[in-house]
PDB file of N, CA and C in Angstrom:
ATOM      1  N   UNK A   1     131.136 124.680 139.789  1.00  0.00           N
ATOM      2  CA  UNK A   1     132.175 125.182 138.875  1.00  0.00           C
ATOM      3  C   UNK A   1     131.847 124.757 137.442  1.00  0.00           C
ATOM      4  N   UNK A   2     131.833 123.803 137.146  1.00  0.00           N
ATOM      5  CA  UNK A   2     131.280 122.585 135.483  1.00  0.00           C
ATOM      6  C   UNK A   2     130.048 123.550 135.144  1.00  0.00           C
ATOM      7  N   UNK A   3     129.331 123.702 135.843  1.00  0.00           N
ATOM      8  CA  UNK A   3     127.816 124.022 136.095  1.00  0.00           C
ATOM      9  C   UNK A   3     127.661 125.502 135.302  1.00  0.00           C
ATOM     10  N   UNK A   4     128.674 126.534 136.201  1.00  0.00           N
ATOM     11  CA  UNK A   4     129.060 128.161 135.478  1.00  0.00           C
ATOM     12  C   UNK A   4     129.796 127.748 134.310  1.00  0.00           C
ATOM     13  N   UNK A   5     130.856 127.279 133.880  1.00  0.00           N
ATOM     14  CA  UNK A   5     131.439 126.847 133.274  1.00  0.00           C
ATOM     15  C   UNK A   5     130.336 126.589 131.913  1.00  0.00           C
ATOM     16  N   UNK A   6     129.328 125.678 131.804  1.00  0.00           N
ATOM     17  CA  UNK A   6     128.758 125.081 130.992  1.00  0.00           C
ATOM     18  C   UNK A   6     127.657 126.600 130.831  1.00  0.00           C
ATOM     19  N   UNK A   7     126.880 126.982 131.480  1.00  0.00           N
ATOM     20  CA  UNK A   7     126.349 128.201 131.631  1.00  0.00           C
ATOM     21  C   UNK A   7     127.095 129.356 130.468  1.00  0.00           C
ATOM     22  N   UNK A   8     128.071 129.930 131.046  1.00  0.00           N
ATOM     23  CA  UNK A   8     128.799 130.401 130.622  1.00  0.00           C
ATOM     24  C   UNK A   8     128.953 130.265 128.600  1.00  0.00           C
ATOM     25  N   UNK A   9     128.945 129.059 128.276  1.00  0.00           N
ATOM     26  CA  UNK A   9     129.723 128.433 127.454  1.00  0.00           C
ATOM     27  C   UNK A   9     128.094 128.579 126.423  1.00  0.00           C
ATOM     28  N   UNK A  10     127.051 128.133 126.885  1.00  0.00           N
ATOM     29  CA  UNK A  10     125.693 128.237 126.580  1.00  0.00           C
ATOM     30  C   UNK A  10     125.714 129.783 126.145  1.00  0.00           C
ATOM     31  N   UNK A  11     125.947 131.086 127.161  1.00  0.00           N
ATOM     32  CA  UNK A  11     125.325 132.228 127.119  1.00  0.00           C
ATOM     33  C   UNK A  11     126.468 132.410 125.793  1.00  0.00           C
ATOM     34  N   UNK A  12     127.614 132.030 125.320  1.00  0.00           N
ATOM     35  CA  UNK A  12     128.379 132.635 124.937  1.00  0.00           C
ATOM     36  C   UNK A  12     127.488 132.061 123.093  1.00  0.00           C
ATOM     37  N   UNK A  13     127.552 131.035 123.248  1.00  0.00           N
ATOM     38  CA  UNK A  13     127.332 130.236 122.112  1.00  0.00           C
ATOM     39  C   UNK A  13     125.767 131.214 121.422  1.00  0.00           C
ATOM     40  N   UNK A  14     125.106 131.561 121.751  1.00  0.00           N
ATOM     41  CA  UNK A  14     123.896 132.218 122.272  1.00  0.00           C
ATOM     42  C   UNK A  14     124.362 133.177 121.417  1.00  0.00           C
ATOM     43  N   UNK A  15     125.191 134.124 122.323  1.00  0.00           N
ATOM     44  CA  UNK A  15     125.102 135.115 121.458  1.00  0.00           C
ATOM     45  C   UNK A  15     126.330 135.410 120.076  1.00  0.00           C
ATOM     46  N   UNK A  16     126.586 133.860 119.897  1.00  0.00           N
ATOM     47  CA  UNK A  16     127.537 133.950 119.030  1.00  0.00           C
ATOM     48  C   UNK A  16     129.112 134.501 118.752  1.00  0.00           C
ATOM     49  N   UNK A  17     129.696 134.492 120.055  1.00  0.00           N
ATOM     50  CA  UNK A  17     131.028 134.721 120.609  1.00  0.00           C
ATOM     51  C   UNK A  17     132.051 133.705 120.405  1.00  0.00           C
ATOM     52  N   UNK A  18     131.945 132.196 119.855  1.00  0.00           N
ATOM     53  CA  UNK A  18     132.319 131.304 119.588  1.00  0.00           C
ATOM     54  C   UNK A  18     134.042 131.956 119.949  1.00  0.00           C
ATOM     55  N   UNK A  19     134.511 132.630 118.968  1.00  0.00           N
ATOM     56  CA  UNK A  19     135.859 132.949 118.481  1.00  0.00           C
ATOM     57  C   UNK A  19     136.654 133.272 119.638  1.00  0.00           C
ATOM     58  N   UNK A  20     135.598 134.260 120.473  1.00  0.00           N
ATOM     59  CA  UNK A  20     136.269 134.693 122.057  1.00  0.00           C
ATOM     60  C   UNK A  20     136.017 133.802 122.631  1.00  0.00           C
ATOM     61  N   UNK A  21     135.024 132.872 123.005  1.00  0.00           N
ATOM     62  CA  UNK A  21     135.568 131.569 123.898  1.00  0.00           C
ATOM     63  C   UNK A  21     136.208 130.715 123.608  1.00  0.00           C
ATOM     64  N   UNK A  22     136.758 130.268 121.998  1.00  0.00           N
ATOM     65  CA  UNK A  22     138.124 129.873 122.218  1.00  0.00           C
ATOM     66  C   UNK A  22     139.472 130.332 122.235  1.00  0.00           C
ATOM     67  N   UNK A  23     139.505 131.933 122.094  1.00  0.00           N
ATOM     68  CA  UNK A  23     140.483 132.444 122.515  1.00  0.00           C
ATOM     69  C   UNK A  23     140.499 132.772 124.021  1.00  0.00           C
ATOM     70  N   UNK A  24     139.223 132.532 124.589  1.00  0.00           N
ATOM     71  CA  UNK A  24     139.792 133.023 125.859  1.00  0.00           C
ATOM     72  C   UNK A  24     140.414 131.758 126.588  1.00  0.00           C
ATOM     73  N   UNK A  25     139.567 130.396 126.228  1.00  0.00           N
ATOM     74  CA  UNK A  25     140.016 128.873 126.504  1.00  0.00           C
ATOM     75  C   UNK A  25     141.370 128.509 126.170  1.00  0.00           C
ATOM     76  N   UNK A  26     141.751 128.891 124.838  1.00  0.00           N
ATOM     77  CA  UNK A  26     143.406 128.925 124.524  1.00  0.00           C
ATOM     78  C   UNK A  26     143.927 129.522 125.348  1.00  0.00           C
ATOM     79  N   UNK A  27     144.278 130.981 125.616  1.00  0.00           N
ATOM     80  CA  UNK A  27     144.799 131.949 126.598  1.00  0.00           C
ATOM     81  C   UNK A  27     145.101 131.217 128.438  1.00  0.00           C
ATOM     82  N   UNK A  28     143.743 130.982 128.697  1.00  0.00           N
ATOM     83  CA  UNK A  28     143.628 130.042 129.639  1.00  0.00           C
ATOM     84  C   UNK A  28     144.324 128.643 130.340  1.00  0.00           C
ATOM     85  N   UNK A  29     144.273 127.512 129.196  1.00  0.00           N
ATOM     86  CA  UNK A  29     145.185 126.419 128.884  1.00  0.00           C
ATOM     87  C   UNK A  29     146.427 126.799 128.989  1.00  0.00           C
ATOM     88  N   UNK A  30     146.810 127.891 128.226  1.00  0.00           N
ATOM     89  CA  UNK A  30     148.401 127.873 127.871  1.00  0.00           C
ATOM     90  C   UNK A  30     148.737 128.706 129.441  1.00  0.00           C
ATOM     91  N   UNK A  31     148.020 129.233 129.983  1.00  0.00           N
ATOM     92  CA  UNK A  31     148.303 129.664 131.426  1.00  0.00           C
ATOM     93  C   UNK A  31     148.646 129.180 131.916  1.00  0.00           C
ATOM     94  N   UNK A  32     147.545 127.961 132.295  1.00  0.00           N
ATOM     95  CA  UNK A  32     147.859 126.729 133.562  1.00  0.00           C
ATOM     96  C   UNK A  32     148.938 126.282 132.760  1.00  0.00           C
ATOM     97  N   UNK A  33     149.026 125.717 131.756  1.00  0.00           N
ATOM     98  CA  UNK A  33     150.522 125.007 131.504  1.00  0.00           C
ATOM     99  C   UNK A  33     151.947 125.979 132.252  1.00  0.00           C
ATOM    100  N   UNK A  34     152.063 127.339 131.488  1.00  0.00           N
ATOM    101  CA  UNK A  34     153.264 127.982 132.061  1.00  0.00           C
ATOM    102  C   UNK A  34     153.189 127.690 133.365  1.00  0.00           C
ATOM    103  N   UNK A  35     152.271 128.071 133.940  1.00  0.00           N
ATOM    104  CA  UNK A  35     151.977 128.048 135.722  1.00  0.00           C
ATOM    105  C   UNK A  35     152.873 126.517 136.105  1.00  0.00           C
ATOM    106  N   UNK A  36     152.146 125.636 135.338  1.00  0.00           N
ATOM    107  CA  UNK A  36     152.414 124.056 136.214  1.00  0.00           C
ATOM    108  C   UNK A  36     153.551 124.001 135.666  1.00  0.00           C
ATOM    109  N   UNK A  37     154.759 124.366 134.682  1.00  0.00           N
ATOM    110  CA  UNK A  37     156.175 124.451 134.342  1.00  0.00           C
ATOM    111  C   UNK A  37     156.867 124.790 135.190  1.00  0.00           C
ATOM    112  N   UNK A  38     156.525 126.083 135.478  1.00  0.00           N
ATOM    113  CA  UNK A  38     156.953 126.986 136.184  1.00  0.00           C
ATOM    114  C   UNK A  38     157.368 126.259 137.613  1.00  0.00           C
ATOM    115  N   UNK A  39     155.881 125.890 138.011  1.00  0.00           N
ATOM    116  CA  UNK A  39     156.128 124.949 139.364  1.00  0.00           C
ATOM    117  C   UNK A  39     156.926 123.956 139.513  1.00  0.00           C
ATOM    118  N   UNK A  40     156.874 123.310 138.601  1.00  0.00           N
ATOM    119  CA  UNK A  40     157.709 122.009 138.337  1.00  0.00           C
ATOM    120  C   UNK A  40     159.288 122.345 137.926  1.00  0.00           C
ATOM    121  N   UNK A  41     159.419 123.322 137.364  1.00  0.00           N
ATOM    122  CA  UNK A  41     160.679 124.102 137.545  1.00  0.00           C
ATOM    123  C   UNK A  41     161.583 124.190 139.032  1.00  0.00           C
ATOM    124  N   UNK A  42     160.757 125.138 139.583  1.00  0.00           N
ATOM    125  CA  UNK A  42     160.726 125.472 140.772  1.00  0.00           C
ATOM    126  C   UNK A  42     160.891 124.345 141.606  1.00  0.00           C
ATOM    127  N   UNK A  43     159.832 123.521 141.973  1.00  0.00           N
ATOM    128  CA  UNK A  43     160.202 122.429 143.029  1.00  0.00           C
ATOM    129  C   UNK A  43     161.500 121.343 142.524  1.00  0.00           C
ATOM    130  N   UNK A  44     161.263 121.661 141.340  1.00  0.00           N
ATOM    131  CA  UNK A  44     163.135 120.790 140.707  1.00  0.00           C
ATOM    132  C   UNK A  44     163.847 121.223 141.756  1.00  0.00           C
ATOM    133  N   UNK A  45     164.393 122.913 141.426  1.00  0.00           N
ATOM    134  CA  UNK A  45     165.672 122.991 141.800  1.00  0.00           C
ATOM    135  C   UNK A  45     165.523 123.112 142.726  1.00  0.00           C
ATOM    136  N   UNK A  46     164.835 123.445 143.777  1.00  0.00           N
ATOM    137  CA  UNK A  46     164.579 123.860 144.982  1.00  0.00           C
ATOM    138  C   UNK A  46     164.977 121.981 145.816  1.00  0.00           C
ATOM    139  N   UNK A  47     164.710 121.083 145.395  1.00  0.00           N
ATOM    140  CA  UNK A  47     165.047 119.652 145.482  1.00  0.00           C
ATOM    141  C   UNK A  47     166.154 119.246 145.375  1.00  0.00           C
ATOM    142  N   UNK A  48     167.040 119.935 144.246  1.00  0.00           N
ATOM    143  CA  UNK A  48     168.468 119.577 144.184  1.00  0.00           C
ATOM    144  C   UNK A  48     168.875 120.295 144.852  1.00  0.00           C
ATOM    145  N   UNK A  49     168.794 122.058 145.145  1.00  0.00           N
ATOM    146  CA  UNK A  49     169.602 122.276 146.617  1.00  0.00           C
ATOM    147  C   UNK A  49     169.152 121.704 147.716  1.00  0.00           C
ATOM    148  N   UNK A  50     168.212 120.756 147.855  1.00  0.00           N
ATOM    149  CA  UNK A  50     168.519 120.635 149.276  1.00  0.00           C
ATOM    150  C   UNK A  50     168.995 119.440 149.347  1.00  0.00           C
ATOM    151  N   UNK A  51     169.202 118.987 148.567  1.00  0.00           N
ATOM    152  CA  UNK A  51     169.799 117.153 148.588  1.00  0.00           C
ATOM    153  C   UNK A  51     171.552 117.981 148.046  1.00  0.00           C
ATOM    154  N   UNK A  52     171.988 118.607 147.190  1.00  0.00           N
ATOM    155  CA  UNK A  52     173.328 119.484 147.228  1.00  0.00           C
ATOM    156  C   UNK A  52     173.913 119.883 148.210  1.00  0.00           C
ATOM    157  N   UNK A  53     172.948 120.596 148.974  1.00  0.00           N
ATOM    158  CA  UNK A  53     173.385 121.598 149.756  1.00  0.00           C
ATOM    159  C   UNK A  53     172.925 120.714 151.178  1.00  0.00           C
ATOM    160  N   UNK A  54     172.381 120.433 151.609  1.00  0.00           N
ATOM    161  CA  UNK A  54     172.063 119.209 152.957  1.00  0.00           C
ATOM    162  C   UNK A  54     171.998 119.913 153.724  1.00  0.00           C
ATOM    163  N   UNK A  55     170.832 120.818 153.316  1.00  0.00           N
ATOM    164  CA  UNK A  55     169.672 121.826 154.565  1.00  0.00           C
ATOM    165  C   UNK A  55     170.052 123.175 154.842  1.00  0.00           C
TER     166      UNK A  55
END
């Protein structure tokens, strides 16, 4: 994964794409964040109904 990743990051630099690999890296980041909110959202309340609500 590191390996494509770094590859990747080489071919981009290469041909001078700089701007799109950190917009695509921004885009990316701010993904997984919503994603892991989202989750952490989610297993919240999903935790208080069942300790509320008792199954």
């Amino acid at each position: 994964m590191t390996k494509m990743m770094v590859a990747l990051v080489l071919a981009l630099v290469k041909e001078d794409v700089v701007l799109v690999l950190v917009k695509e890296v921004v885009a990316f980041v701010m993904a997984m964040a919503a994603a892991a909110a989202a989750a952490l959202l989610v297993d919240g309340s999903k935790a208080r109904r069942g300790r509320n609500g008792g199954g």
